[in-house]
PDB file of N, CA and C in Angstrom:
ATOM      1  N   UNK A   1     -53.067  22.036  68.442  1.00  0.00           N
ATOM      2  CA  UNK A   1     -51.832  22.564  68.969  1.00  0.00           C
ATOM      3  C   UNK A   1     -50.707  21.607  68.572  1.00  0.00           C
ATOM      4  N   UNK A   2     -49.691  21.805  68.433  1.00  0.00           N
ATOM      5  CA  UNK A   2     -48.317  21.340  67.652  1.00  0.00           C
ATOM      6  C   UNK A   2     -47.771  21.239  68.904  1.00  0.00           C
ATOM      7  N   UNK A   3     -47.085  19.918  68.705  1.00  0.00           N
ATOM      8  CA  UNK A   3     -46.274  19.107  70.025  1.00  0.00           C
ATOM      9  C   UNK A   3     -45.213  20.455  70.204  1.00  0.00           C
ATOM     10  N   UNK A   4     -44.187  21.559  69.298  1.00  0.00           N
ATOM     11  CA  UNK A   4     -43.414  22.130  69.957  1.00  0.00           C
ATOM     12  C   UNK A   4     -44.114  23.650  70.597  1.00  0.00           C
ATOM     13  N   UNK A   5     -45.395  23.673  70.058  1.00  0.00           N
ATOM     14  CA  UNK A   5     -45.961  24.571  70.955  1.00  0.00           C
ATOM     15  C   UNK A   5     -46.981  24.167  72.531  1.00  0.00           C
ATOM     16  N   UNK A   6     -47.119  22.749  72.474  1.00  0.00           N
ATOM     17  CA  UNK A   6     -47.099  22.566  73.695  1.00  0.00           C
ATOM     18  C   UNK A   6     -46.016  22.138  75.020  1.00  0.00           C
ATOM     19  N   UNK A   7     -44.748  22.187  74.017  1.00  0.00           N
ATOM     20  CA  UNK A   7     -43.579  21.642  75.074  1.00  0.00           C
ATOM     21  C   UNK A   7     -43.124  23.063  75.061  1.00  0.00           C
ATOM     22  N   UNK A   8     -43.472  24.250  74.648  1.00  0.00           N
ATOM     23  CA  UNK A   8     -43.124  25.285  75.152  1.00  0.00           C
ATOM     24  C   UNK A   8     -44.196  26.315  76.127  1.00  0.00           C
ATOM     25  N   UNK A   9     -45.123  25.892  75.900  1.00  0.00           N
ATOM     26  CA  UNK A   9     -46.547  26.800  76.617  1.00  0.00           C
ATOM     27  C   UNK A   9     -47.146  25.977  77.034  1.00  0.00           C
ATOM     28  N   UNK A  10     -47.101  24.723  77.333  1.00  0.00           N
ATOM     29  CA  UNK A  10     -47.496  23.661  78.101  1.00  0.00           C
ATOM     30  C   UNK A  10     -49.006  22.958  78.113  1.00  0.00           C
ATOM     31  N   UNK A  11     -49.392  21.594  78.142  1.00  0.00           N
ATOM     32  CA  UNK A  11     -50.639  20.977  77.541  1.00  0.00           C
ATOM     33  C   UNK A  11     -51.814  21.782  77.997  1.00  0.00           C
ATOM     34  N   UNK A  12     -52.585  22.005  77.474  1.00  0.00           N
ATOM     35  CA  UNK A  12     -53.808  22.505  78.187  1.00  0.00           C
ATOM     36  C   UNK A  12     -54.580  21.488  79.025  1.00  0.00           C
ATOM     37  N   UNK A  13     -54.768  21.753  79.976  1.00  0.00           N
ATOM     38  CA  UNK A  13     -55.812  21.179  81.467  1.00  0.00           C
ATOM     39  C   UNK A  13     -57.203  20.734  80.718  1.00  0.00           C
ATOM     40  N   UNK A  14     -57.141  19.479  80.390  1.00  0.00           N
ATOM     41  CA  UNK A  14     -58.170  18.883  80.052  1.00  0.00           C
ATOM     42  C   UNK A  14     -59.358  18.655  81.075  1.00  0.00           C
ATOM     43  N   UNK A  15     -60.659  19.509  81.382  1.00  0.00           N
ATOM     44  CA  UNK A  15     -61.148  19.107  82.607  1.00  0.00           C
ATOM     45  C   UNK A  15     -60.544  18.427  83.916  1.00  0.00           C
ATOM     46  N   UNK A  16     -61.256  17.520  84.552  1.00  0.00           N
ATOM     47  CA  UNK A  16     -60.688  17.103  85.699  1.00  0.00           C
ATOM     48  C   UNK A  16     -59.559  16.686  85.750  1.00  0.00           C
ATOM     49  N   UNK A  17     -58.749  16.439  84.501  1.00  0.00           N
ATOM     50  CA  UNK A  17     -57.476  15.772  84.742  1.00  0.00           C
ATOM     51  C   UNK A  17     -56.552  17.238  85.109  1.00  0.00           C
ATOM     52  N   UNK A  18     -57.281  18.263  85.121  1.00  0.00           N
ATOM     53  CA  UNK A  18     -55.986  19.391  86.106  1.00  0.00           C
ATOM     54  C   UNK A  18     -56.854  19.620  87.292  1.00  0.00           C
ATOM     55  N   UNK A  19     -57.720  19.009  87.877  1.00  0.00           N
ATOM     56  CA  UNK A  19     -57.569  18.615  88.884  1.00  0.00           C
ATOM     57  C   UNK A  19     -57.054  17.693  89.379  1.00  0.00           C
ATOM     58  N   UNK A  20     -56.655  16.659  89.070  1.00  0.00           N
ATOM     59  CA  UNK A  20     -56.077  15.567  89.735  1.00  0.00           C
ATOM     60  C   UNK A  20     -54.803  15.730  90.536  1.00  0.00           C
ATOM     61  N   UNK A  21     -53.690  16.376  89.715  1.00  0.00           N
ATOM     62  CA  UNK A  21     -52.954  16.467  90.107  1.00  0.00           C
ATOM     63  C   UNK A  21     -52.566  17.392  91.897  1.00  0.00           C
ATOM     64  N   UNK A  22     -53.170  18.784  91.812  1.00  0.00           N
ATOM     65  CA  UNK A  22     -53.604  19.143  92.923  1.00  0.00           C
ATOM     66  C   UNK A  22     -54.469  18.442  94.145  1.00  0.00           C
ATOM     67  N   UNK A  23     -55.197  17.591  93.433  1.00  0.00           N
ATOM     68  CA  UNK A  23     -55.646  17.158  94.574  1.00  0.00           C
ATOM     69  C   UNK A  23     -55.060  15.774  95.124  1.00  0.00           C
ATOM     70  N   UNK A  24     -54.073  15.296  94.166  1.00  0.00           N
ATOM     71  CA  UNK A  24     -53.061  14.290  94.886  1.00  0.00           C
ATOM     72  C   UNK A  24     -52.255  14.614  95.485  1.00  0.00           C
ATOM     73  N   UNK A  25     -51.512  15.759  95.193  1.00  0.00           N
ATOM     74  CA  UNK A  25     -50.689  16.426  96.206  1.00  0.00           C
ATOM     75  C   UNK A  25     -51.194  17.050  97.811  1.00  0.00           C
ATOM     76  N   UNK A  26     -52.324  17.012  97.538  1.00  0.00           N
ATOM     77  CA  UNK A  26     -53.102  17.392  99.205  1.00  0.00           C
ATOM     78  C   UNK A  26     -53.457  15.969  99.739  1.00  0.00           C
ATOM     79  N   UNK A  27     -54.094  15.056  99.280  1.00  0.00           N
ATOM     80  CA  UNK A  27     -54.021  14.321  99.601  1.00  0.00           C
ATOM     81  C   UNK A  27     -52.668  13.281 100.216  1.00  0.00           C
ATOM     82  N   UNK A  28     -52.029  13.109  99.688  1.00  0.00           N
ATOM     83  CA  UNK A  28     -50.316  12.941 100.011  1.00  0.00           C
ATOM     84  C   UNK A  28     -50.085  13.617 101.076  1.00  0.00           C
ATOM     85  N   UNK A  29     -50.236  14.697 100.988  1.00  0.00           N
ATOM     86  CA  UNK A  29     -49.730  15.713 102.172  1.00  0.00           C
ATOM     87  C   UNK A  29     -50.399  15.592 103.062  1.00  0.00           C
ATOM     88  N   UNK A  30     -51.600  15.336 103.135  1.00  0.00           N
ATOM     89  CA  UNK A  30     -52.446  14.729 104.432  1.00  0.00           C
ATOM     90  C   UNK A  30     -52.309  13.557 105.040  1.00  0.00           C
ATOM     91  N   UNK A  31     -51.505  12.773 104.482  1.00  0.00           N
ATOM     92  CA  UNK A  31     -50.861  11.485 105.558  1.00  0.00           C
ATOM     93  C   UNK A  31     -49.619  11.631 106.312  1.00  0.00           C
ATOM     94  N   UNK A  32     -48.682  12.521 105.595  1.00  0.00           N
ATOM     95  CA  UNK A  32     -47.356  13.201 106.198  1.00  0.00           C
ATOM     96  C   UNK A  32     -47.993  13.945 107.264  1.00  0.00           C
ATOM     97  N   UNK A  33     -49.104  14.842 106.934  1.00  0.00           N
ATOM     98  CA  UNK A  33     -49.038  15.117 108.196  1.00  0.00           C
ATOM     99  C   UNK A  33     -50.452  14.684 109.564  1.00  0.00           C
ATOM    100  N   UNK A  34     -51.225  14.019 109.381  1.00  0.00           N
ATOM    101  CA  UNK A  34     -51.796  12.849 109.780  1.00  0.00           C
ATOM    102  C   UNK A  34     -51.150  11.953 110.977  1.00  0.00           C
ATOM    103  N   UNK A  35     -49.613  11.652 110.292  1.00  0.00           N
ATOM    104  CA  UNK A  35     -48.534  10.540 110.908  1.00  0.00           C
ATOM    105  C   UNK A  35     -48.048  11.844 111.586  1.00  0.00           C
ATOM    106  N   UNK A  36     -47.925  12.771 111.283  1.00  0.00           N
ATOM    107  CA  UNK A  36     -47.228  14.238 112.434  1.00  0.00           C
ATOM    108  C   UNK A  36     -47.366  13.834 113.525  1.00  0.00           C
ATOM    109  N   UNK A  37     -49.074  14.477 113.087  1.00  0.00           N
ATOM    110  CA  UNK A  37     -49.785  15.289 114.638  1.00  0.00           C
ATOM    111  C   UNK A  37     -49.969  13.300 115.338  1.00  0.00           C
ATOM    112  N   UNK A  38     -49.920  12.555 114.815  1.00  0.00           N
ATOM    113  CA  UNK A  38     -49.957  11.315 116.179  1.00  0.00           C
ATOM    114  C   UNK A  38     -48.772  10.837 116.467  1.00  0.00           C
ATOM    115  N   UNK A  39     -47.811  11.440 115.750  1.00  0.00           N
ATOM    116  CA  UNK A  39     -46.145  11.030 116.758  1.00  0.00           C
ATOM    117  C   UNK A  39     -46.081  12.314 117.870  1.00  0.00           C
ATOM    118  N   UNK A  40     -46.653  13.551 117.624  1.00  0.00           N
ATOM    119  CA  UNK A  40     -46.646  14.258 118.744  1.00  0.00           C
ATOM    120  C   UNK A  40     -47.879  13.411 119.777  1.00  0.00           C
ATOM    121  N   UNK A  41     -48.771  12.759 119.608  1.00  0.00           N
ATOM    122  CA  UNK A  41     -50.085  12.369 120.519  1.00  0.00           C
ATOM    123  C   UNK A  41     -49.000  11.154 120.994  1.00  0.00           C
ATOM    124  N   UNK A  42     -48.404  10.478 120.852  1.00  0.00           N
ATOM    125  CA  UNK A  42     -47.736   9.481 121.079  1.00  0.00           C
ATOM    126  C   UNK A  42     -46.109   9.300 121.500  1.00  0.00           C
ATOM    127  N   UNK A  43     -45.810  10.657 121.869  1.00  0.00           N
ATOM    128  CA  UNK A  43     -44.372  11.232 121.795  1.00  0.00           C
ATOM    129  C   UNK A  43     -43.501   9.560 122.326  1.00  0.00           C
ATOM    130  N   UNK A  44     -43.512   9.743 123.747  1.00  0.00           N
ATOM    131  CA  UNK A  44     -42.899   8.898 124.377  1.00  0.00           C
ATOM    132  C   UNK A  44     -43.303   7.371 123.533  1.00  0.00           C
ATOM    133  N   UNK A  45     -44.280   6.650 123.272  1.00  0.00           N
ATOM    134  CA  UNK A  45     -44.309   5.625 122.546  1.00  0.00           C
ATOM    135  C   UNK A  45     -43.359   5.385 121.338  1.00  0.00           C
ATOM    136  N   UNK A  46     -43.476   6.564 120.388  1.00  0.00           N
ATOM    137  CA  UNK A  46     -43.290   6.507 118.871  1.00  0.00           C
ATOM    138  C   UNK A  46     -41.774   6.804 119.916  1.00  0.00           C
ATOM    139  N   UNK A  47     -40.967   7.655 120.468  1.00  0.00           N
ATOM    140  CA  UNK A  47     -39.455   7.297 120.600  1.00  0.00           C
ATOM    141  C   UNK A  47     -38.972   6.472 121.432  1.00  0.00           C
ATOM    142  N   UNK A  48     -39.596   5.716 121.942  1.00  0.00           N
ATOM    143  CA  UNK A  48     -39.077   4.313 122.391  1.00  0.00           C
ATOM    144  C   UNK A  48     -39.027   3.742 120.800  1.00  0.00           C
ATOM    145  N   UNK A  49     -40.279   3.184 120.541  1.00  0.00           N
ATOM    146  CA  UNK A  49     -40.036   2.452 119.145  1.00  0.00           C
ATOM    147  C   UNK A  49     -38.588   2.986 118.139  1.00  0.00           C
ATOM    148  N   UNK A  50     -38.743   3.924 117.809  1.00  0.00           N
ATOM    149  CA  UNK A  50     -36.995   4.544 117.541  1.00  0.00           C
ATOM    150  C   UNK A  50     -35.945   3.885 117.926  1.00  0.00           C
ATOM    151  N   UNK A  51     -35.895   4.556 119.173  1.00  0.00           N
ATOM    152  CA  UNK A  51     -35.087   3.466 119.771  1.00  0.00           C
ATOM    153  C   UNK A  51     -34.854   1.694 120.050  1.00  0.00           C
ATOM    154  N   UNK A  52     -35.681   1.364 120.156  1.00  0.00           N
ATOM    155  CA  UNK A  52     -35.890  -0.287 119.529  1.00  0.00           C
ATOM    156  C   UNK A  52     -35.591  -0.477 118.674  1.00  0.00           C
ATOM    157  N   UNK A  53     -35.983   0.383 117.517  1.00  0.00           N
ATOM    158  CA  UNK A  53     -34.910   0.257 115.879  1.00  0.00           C
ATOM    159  C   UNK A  53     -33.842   0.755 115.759  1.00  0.00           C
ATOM    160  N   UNK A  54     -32.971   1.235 116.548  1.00  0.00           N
ATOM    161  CA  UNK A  54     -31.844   1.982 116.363  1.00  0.00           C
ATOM    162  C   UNK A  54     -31.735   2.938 115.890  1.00  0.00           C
ATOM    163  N   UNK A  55     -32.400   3.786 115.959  1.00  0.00           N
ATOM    164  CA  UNK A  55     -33.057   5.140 115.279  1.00  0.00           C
ATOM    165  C   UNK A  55     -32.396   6.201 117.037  1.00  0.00           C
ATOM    166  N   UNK A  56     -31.790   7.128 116.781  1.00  0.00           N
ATOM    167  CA  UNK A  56     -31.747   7.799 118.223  1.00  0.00           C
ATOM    168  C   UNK A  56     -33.447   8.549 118.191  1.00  0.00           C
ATOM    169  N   UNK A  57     -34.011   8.590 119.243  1.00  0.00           N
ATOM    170  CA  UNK A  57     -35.085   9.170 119.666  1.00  0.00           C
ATOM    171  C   UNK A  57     -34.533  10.511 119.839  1.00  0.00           C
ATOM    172  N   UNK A  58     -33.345  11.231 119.911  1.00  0.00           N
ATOM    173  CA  UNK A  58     -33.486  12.443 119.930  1.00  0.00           C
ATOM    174  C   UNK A  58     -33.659  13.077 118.492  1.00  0.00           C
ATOM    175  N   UNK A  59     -33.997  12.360 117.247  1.00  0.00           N
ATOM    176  CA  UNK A  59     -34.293  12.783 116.226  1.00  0.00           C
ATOM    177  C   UNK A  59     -35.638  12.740 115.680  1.00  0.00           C
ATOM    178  N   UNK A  60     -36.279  12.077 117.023  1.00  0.00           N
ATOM    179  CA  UNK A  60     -37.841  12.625 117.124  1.00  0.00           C
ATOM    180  C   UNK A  60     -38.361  14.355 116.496  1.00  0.00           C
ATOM    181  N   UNK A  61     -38.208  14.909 117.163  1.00  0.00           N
ATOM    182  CA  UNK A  61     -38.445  16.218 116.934  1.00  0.00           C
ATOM    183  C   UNK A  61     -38.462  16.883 115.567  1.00  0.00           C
ATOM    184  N   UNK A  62     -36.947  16.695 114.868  1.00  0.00           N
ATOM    185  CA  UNK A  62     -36.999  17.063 113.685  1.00  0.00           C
ATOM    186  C   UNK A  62     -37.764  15.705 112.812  1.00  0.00           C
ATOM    187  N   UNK A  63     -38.302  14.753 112.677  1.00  0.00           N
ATOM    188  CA  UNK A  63     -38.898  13.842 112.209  1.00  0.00           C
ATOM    189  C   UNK A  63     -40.742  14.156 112.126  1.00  0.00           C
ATOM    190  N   UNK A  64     -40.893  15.295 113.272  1.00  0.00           N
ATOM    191  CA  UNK A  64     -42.574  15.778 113.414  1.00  0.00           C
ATOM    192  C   UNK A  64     -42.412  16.949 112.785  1.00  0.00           C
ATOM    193  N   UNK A  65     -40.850  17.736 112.813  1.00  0.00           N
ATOM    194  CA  UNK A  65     -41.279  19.114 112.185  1.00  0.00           C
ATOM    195  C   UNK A  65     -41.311  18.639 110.504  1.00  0.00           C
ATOM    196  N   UNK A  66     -40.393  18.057 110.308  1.00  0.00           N
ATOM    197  CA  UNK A  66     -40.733  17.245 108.861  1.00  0.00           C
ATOM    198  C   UNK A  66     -42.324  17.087 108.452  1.00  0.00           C
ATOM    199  N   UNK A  67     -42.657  16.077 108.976  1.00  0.00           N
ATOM    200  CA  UNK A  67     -43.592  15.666 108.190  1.00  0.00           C
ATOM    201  C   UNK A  67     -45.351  16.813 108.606  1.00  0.00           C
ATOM    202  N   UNK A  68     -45.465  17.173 109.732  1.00  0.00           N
ATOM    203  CA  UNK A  68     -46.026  18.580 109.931  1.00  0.00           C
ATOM    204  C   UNK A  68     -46.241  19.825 108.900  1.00  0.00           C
ATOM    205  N   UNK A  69     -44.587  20.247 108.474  1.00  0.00           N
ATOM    206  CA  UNK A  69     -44.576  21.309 107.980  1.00  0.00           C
ATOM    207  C   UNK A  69     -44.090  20.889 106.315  1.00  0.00           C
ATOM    208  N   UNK A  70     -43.711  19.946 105.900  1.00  0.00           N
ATOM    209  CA  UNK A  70     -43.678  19.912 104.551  1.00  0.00           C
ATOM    210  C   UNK A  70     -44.825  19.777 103.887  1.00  0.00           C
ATOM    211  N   UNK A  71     -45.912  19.198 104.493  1.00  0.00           N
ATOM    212  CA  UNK A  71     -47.133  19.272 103.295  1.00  0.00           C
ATOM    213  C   UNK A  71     -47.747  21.191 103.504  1.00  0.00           C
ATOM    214  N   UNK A  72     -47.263  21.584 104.360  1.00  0.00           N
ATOM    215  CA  UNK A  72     -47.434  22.856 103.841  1.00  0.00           C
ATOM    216  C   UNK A  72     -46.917  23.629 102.850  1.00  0.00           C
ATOM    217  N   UNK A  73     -45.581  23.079 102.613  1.00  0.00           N
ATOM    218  CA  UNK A  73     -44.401  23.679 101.724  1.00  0.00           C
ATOM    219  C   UNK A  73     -45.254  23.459 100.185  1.00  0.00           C
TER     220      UNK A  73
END
């Protein structure tokens, strides 16, 4: 295959190396949301700590829907 027919129809998936990529992206996405679901197990802890850093704790909430729902995205 000719470099401008693979920068137009793209490299072919050499065995496992087209897996890799998928499965780094799940993996990744399983610590985003990992760290989710234990800032909800830990609500009141994890927004004090916030707050100790100067972080407002009322931005808790959107900080779990974040990391929860983007490795779904």
């Amino acid at each position: 295959m000719t470099l401008a027919a693979q920068i137009t129809e793209g490299a072919p998936a050499a065995g496992a190396a087209g897996l890799l990529a998928p499965l780094g992206r799940a993996m990744l996405g399983s610590l985003f949301l990992i760290s989710g679901v234990s800032k909800i197990g830990g609500y009141a802890a994890t927004q004090g700590y916030m707050e100790a850093m100067g972080v407002p704790g009322a931005l808790l909430p959107a900080v779990i829907a974040l990391e929860v729902l983007a490795p779904v995205a």
